[in-house]
PDB file of N, CA and C in Angstrom:
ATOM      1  N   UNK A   1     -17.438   4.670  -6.371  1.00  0.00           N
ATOM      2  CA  UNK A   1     -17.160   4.853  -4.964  1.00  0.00           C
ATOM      3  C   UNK A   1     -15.974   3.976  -4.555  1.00  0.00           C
ATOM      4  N   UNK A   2     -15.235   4.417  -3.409  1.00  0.00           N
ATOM      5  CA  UNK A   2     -13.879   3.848  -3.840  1.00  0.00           C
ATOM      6  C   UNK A   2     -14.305   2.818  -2.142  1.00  0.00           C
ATOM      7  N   UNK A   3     -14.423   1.655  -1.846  1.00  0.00           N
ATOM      8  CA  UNK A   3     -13.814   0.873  -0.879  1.00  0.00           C
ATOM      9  C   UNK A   3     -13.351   1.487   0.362  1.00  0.00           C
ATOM     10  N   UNK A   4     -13.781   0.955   1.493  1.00  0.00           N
ATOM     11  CA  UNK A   4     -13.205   1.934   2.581  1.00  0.00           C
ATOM     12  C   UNK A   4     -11.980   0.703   2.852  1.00  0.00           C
ATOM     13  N   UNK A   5     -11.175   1.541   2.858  1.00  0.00           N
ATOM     14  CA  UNK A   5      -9.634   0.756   3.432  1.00  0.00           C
ATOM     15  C   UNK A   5      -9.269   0.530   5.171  1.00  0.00           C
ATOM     16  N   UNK A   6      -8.764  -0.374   5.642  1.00  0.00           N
ATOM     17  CA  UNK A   6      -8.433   0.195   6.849  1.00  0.00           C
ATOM     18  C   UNK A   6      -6.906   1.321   6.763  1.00  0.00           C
ATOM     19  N   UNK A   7      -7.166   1.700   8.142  1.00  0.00           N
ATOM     20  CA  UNK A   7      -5.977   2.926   8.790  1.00  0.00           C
ATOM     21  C   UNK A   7      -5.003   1.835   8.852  1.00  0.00           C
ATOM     22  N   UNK A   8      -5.524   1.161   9.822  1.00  0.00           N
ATOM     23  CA  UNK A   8      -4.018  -0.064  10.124  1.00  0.00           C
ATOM     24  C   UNK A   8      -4.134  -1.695   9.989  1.00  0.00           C
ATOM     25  N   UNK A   9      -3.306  -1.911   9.563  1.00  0.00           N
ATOM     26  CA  UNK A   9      -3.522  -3.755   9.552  1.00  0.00           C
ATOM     27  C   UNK A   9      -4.287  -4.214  10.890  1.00  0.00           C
ATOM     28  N   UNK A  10      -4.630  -5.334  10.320  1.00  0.00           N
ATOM     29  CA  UNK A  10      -5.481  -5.975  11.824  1.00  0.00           C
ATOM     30  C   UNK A  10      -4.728  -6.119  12.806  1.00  0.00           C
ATOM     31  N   UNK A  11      -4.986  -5.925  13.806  1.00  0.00           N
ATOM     32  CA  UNK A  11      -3.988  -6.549  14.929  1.00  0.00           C
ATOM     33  C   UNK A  11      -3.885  -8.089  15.282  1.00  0.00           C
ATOM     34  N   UNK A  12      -4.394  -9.264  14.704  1.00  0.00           N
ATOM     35  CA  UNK A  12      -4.482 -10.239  14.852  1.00  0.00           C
ATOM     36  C   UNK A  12      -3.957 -11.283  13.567  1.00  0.00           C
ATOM     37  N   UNK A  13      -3.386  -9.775  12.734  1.00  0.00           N
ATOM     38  CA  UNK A  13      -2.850 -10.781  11.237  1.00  0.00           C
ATOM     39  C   UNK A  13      -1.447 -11.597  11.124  1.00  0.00           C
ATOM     40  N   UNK A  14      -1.966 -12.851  11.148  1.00  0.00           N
ATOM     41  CA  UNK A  14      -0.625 -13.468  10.911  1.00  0.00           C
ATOM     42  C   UNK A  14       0.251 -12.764   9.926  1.00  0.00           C
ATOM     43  N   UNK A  15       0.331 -12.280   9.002  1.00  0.00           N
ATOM     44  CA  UNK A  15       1.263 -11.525   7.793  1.00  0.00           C
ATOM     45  C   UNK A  15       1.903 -10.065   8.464  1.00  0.00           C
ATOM     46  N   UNK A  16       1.753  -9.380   9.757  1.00  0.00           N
ATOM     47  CA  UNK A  16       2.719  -8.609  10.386  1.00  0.00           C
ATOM     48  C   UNK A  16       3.984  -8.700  10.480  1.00  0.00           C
ATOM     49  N   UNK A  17       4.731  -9.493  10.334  1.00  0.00           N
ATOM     50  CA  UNK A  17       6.252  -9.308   9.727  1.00  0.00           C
ATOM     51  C   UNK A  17       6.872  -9.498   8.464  1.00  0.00           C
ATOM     52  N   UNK A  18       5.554  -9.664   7.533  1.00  0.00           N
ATOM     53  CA  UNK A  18       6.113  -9.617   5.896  1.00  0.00           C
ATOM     54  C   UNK A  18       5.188  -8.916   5.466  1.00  0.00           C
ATOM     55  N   UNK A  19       5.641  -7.423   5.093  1.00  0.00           N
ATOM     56  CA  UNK A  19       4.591  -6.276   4.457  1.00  0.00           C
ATOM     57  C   UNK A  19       4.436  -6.167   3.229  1.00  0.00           C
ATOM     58  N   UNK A  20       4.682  -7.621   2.483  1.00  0.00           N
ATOM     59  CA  UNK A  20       4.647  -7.724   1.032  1.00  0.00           C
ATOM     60  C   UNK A  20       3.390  -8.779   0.909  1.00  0.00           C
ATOM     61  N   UNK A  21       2.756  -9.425   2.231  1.00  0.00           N
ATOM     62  CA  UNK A  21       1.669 -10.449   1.753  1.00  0.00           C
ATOM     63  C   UNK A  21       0.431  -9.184   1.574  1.00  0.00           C
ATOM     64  N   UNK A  22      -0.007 -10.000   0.533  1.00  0.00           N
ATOM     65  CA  UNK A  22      -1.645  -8.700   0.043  1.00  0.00           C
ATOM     66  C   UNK A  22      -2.914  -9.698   0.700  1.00  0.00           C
ATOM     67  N   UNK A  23      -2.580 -10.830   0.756  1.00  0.00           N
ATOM     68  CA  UNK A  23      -4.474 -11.957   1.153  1.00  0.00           C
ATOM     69  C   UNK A  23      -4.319 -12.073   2.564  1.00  0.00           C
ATOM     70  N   UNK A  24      -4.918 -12.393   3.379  1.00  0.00           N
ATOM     71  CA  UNK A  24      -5.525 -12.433   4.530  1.00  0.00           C
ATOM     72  C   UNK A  24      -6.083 -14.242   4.630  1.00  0.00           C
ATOM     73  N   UNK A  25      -4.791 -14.743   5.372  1.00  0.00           N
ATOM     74  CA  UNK A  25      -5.238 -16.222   5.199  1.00  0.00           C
ATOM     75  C   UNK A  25      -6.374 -16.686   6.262  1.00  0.00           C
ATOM     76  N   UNK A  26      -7.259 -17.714   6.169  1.00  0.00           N
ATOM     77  CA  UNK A  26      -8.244 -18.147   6.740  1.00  0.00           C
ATOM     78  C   UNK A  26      -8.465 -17.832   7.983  1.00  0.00           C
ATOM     79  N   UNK A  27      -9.376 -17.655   8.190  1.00  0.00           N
ATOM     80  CA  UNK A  27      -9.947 -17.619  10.076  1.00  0.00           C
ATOM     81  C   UNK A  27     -11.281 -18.283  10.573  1.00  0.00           C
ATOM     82  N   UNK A  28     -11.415 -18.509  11.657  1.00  0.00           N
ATOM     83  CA  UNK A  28     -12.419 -18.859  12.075  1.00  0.00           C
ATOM     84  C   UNK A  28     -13.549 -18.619  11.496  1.00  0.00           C
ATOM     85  N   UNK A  29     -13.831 -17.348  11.685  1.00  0.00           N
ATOM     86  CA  UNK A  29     -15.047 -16.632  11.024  1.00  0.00           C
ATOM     87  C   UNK A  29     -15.591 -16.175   9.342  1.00  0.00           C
ATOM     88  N   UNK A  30     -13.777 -16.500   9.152  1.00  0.00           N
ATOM     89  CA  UNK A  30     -13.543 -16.336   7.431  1.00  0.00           C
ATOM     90  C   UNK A  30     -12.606 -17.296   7.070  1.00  0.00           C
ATOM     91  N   UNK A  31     -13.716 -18.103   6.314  1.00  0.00           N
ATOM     92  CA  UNK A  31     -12.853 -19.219   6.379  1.00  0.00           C
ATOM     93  C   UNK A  31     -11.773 -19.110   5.108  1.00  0.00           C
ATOM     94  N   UNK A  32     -11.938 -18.339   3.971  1.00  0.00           N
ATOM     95  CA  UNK A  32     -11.280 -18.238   2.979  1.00  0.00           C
ATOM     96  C   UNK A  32     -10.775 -17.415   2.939  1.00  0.00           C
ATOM     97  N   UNK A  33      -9.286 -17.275   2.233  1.00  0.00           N
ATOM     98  CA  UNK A  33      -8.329 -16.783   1.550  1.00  0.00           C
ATOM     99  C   UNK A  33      -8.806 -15.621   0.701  1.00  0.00           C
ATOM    100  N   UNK A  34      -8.686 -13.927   1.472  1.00  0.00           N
ATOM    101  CA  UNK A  34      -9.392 -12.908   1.015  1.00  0.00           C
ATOM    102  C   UNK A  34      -8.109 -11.843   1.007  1.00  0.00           C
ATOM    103  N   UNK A  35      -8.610 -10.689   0.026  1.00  0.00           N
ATOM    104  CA  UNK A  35      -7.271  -9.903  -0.182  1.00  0.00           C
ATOM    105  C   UNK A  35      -7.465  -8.705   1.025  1.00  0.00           C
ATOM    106  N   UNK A  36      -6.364  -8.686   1.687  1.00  0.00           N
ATOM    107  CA  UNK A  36      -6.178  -7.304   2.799  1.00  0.00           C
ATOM    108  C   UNK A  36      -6.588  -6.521   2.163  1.00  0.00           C
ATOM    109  N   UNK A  37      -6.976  -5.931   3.189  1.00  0.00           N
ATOM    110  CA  UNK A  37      -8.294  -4.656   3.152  1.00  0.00           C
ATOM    111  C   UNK A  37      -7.143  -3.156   3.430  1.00  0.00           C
ATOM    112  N   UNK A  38      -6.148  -3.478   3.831  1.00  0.00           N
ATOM    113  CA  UNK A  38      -5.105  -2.652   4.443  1.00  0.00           C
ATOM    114  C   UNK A  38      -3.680  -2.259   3.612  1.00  0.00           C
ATOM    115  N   UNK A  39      -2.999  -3.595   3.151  1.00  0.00           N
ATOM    116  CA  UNK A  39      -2.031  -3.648   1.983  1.00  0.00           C
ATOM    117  C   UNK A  39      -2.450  -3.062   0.714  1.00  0.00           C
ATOM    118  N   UNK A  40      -2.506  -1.751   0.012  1.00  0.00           N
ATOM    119  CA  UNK A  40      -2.703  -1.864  -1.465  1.00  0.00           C
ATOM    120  C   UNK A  40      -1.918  -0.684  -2.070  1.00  0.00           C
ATOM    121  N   UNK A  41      -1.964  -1.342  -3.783  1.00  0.00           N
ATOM    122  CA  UNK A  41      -1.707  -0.193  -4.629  1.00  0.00           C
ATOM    123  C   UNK A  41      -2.050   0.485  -5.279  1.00  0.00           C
ATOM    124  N   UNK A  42      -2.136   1.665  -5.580  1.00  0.00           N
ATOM    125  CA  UNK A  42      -3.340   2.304  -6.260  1.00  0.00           C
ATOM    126  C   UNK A  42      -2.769   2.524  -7.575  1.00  0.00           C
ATOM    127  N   UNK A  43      -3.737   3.213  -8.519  1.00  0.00           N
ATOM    128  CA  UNK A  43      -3.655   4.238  -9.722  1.00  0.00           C
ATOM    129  C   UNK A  43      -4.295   5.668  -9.686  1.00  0.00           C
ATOM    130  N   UNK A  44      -3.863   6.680 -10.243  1.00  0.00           N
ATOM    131  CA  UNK A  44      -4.919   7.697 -10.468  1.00  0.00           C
ATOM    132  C   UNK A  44      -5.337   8.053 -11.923  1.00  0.00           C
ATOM    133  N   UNK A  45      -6.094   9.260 -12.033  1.00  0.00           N
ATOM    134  CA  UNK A  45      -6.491   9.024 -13.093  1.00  0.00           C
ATOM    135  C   UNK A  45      -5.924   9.567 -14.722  1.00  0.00           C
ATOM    136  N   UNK A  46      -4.557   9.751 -14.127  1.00  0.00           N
ATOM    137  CA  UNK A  46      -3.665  10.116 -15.313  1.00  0.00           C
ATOM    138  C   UNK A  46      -3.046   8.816 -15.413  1.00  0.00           C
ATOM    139  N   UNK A  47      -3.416   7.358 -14.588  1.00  0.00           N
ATOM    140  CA  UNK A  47      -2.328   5.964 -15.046  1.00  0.00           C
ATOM    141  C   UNK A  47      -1.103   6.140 -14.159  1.00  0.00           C
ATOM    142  N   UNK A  48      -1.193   6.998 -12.985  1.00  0.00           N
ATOM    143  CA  UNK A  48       0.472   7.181 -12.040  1.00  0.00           C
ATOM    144  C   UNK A  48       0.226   5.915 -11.265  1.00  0.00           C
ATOM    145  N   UNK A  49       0.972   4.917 -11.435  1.00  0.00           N
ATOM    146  CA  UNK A  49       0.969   3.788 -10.288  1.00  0.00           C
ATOM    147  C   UNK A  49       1.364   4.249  -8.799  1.00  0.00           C
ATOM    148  N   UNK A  50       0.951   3.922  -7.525  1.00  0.00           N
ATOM    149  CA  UNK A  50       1.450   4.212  -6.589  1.00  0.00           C
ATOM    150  C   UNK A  50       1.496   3.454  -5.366  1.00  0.00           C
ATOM    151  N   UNK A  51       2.235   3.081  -4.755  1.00  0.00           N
ATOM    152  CA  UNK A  51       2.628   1.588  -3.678  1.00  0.00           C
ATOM    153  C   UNK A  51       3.883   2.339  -2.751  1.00  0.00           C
ATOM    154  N   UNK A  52       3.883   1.863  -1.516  1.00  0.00           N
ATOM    155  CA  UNK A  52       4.704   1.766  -0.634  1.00  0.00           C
ATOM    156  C   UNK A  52       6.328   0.556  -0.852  1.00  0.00           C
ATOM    157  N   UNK A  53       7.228   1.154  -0.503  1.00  0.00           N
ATOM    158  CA  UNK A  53       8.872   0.710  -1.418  1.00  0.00           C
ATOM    159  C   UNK A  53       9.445   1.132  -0.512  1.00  0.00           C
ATOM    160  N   UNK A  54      10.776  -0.036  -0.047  1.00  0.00           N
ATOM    161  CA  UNK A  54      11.606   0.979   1.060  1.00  0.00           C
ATOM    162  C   UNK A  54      12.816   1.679   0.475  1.00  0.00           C
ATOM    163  N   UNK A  55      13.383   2.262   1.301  1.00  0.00           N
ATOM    164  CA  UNK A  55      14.470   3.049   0.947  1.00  0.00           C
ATOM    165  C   UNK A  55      16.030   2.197   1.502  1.00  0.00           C
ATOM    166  N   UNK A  56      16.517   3.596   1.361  1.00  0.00           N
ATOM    167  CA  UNK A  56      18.022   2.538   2.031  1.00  0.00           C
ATOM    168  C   UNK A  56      18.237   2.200   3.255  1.00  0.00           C
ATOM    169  N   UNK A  57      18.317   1.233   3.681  1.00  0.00           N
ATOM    170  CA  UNK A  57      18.335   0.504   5.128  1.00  0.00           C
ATOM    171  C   UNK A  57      17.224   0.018   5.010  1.00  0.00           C
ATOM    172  N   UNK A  58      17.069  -0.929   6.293  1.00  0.00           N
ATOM    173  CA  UNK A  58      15.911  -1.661   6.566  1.00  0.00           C
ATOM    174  C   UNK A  58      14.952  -0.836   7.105  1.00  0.00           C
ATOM    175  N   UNK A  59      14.402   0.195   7.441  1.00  0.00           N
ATOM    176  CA  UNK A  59      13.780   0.787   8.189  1.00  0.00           C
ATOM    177  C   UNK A  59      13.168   1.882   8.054  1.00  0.00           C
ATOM    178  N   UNK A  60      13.454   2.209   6.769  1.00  0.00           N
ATOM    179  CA  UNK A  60      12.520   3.717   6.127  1.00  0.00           C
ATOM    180  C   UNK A  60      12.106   3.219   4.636  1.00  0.00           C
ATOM    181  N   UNK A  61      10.419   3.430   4.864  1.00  0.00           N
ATOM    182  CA  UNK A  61       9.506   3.205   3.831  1.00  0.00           C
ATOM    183  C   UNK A  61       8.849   4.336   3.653  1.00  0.00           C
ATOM    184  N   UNK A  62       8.596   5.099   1.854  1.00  0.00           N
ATOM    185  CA  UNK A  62       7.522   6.021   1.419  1.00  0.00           C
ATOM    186  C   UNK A  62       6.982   5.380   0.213  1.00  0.00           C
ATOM    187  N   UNK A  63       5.809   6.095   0.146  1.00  0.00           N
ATOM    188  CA  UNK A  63       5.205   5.873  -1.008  1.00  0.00           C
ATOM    189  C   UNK A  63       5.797   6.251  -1.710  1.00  0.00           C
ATOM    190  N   UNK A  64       5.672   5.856  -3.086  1.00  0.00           N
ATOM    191  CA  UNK A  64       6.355   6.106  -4.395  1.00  0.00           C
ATOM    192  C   UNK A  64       5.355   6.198  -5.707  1.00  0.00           C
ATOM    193  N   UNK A  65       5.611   7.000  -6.440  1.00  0.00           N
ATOM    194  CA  UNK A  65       4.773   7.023  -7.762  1.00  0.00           C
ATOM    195  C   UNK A  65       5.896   6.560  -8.974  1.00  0.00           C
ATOM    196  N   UNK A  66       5.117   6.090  -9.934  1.00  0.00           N
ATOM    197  CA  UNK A  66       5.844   5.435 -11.262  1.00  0.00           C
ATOM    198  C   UNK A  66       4.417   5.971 -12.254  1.00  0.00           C
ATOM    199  N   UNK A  67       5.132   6.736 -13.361  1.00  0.00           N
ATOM    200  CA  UNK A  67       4.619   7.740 -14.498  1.00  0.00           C
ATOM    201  C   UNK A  67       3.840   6.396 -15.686  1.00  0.00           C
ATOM    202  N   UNK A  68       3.214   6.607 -16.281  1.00  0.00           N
ATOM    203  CA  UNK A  68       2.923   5.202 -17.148  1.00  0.00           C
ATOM    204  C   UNK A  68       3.433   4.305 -17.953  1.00  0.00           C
ATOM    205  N   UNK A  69       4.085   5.395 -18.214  1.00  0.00           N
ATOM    206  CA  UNK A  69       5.198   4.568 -19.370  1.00  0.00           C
ATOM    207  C   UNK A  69       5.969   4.256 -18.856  1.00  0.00           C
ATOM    208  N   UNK A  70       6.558   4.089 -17.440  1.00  0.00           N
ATOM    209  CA  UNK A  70       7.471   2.851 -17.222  1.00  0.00           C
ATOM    210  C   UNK A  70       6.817   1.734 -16.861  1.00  0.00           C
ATOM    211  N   UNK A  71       7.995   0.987 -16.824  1.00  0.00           N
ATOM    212  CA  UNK A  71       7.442  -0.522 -16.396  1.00  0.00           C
ATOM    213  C   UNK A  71       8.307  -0.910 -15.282  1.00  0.00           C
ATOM    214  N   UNK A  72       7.616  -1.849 -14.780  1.00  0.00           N
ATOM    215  CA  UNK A  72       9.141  -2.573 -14.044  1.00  0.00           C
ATOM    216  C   UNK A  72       9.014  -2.452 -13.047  1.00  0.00           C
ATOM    217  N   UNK A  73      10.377  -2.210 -12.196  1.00  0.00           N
ATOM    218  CA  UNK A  73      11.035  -1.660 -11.184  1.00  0.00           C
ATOM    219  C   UNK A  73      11.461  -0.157 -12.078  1.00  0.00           C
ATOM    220  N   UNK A  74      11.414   0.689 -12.657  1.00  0.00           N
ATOM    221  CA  UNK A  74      11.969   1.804 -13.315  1.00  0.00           C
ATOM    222  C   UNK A  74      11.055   2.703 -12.847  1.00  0.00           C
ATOM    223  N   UNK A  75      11.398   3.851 -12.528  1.00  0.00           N
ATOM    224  CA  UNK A  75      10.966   5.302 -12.510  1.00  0.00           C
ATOM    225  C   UNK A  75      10.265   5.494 -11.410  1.00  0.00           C
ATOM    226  N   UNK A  76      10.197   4.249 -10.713  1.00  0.00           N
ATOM    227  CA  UNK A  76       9.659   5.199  -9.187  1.00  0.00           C
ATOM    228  C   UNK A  76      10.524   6.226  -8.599  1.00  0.00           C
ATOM    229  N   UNK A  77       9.348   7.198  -8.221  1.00  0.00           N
ATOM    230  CA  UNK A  77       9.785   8.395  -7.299  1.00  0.00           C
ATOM    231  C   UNK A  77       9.104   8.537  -6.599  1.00  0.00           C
ATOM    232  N   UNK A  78       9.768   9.173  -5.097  1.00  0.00           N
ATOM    233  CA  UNK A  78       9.049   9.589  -3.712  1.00  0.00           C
ATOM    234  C   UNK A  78       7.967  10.325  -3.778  1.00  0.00           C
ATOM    235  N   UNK A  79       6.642  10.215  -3.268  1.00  0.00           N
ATOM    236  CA  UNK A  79       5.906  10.955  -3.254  1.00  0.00           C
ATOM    237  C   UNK A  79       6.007  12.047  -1.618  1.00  0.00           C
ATOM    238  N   UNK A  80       6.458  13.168  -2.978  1.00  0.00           N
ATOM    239  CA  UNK A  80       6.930  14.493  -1.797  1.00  0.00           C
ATOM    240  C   UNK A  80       6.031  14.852  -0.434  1.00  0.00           C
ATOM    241  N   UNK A  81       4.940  14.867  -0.264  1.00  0.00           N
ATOM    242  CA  UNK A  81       4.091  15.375   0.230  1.00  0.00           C
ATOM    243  C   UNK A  81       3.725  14.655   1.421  1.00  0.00           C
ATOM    244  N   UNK A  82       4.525  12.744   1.145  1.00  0.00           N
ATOM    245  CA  UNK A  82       4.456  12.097   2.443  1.00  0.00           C
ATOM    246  C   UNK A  82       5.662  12.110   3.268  1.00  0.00           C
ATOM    247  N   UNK A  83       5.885  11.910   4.258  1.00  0.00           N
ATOM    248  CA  UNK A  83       7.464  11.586   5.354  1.00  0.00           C
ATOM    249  C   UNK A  83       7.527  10.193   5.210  1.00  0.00           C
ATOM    250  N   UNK A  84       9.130  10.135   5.324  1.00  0.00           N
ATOM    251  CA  UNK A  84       9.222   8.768   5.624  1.00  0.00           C
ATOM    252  C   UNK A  84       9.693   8.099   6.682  1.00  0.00           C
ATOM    253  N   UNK A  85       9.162   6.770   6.702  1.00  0.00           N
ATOM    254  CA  UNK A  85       8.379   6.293   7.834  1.00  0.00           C
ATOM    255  C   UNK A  85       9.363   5.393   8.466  1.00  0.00           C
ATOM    256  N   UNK A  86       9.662   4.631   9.650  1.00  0.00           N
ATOM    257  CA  UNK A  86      10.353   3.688  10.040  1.00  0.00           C
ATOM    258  C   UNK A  86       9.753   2.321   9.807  1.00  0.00           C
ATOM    259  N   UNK A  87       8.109   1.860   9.506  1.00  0.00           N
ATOM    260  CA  UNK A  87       7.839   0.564   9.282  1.00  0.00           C
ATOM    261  C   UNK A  87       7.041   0.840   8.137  1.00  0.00           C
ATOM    262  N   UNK A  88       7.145  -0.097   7.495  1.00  0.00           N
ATOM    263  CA  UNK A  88       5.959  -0.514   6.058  1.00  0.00           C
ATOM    264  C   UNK A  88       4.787   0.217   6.326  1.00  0.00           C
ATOM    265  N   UNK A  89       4.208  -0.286   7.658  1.00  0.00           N
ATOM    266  CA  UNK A  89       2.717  -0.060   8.130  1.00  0.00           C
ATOM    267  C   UNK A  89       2.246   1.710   7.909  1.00  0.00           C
ATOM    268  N   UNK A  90       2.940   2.243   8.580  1.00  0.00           N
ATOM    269  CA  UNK A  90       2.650   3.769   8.749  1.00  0.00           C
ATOM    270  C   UNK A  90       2.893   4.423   7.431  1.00  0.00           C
ATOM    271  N   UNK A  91       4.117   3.982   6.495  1.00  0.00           N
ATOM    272  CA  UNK A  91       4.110   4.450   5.225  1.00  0.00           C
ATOM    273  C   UNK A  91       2.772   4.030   4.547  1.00  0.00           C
ATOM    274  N   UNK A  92       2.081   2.309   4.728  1.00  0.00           N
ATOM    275  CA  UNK A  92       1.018   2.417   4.078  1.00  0.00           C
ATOM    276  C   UNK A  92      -0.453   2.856   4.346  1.00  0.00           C
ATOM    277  N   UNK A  93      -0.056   3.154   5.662  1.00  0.00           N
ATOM    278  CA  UNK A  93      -1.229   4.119   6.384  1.00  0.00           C
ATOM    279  C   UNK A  93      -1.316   5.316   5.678  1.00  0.00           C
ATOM    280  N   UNK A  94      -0.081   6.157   5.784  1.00  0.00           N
ATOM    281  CA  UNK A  94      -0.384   7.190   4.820  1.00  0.00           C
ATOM    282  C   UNK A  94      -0.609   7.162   3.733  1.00  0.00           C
ATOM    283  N   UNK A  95      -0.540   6.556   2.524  1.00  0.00           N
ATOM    284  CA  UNK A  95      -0.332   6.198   1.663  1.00  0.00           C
ATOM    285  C   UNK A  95      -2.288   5.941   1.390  1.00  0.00           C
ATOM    286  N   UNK A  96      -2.984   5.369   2.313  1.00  0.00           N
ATOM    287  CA  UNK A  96      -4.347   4.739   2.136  1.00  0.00           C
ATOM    288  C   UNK A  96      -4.971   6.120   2.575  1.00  0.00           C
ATOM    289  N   UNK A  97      -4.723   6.821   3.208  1.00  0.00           N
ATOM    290  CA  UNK A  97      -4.765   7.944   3.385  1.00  0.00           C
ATOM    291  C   UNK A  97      -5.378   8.962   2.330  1.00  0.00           C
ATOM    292  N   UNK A  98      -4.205   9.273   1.449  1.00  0.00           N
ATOM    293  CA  UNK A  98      -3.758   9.521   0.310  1.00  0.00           C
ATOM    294  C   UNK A  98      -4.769   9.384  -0.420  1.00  0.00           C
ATOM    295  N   UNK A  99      -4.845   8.385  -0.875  1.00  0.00           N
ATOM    296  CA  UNK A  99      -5.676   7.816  -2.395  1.00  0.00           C
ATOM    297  C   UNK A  99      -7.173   7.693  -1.654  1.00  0.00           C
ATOM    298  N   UNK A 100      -7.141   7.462  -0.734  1.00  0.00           N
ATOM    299  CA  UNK A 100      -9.139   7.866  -0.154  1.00  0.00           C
ATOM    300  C   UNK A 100      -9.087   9.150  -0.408  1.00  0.00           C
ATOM    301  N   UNK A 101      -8.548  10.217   0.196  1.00  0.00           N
ATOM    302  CA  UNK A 101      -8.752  11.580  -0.096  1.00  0.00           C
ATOM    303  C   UNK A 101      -8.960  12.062  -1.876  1.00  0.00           C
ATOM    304  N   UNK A 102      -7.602  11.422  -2.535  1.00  0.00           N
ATOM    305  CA  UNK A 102      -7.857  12.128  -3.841  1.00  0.00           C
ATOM    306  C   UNK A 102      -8.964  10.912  -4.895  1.00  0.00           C
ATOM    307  N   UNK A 103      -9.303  10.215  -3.936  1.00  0.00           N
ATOM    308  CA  UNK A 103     -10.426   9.039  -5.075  1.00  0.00           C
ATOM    309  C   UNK A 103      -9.465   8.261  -5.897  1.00  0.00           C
ATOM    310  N   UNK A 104      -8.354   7.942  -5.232  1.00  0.00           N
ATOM    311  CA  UNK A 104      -7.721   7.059  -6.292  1.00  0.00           C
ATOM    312  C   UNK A 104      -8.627   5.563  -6.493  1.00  0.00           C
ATOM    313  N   UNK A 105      -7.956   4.248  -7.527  1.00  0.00           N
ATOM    314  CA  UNK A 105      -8.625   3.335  -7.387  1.00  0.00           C
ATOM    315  C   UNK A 105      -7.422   2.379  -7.354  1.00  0.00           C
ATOM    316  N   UNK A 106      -7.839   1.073  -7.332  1.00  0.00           N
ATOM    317  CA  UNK A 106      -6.836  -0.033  -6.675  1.00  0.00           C
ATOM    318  C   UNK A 106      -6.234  -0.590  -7.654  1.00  0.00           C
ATOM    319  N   UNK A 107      -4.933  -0.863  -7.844  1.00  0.00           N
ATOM    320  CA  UNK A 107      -4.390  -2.051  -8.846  1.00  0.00           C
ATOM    321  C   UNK A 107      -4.414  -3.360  -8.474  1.00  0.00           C
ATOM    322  N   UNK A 108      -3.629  -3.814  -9.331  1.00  0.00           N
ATOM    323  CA  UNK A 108      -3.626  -5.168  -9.103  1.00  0.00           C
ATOM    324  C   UNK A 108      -4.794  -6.238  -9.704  1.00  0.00           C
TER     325      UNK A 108
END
């Protein structure tokens, strides 16, 4: 069973202007250092890696898939089926979207 993700980052997360932090630093109520429930990357079950990457300019982000046999930074490609987005957030909204629907599971 795959984790329910959120739709959108918290509205109270300090890490809203860097869409590359994955943990969720301390709070009142939580006091420890836990991984966002909202930021992630998946796999499916052919090994396609898949994560949110921006494009050219500051301001348009899509998901992207990378085939198994690369490594790296190499061989990502757009995943056709999403638009792309003006902030991190909404690309990884769709994106969580995505991989709940087809049962993907999480990397990292």
């Amino acid at each position: 069973m795959i984790p329910e993700y959120r739709r959108f980052r918290c509205c109270l997360c300090p890490n809203r202007n860097d869409p590359q932090k994955v943990k969720c630093p301390p709070k009142p109520f939580n006091p420890e250092v836990t991984p966002c429930r909202f930021i992630k990357a998946y796999i499916d079950k052919r090994g396609w890696k898949y994560k949110v990457m921006s494009g050219m300019g500051e301001s348009n982000y899509k998901a992207r898939y990378q085939k198994p046999e690369k490594r790296g930074d190499a061989g990502w490609k757009c995943v056709r089926n999403l638009p792309w987005r003006k902030s991190f957030d909404e690309a990884q909204s769709d994106l969580n979207a995505l991989a709940k629907k087809k049962g993907w599971g999480e990397t990292g």
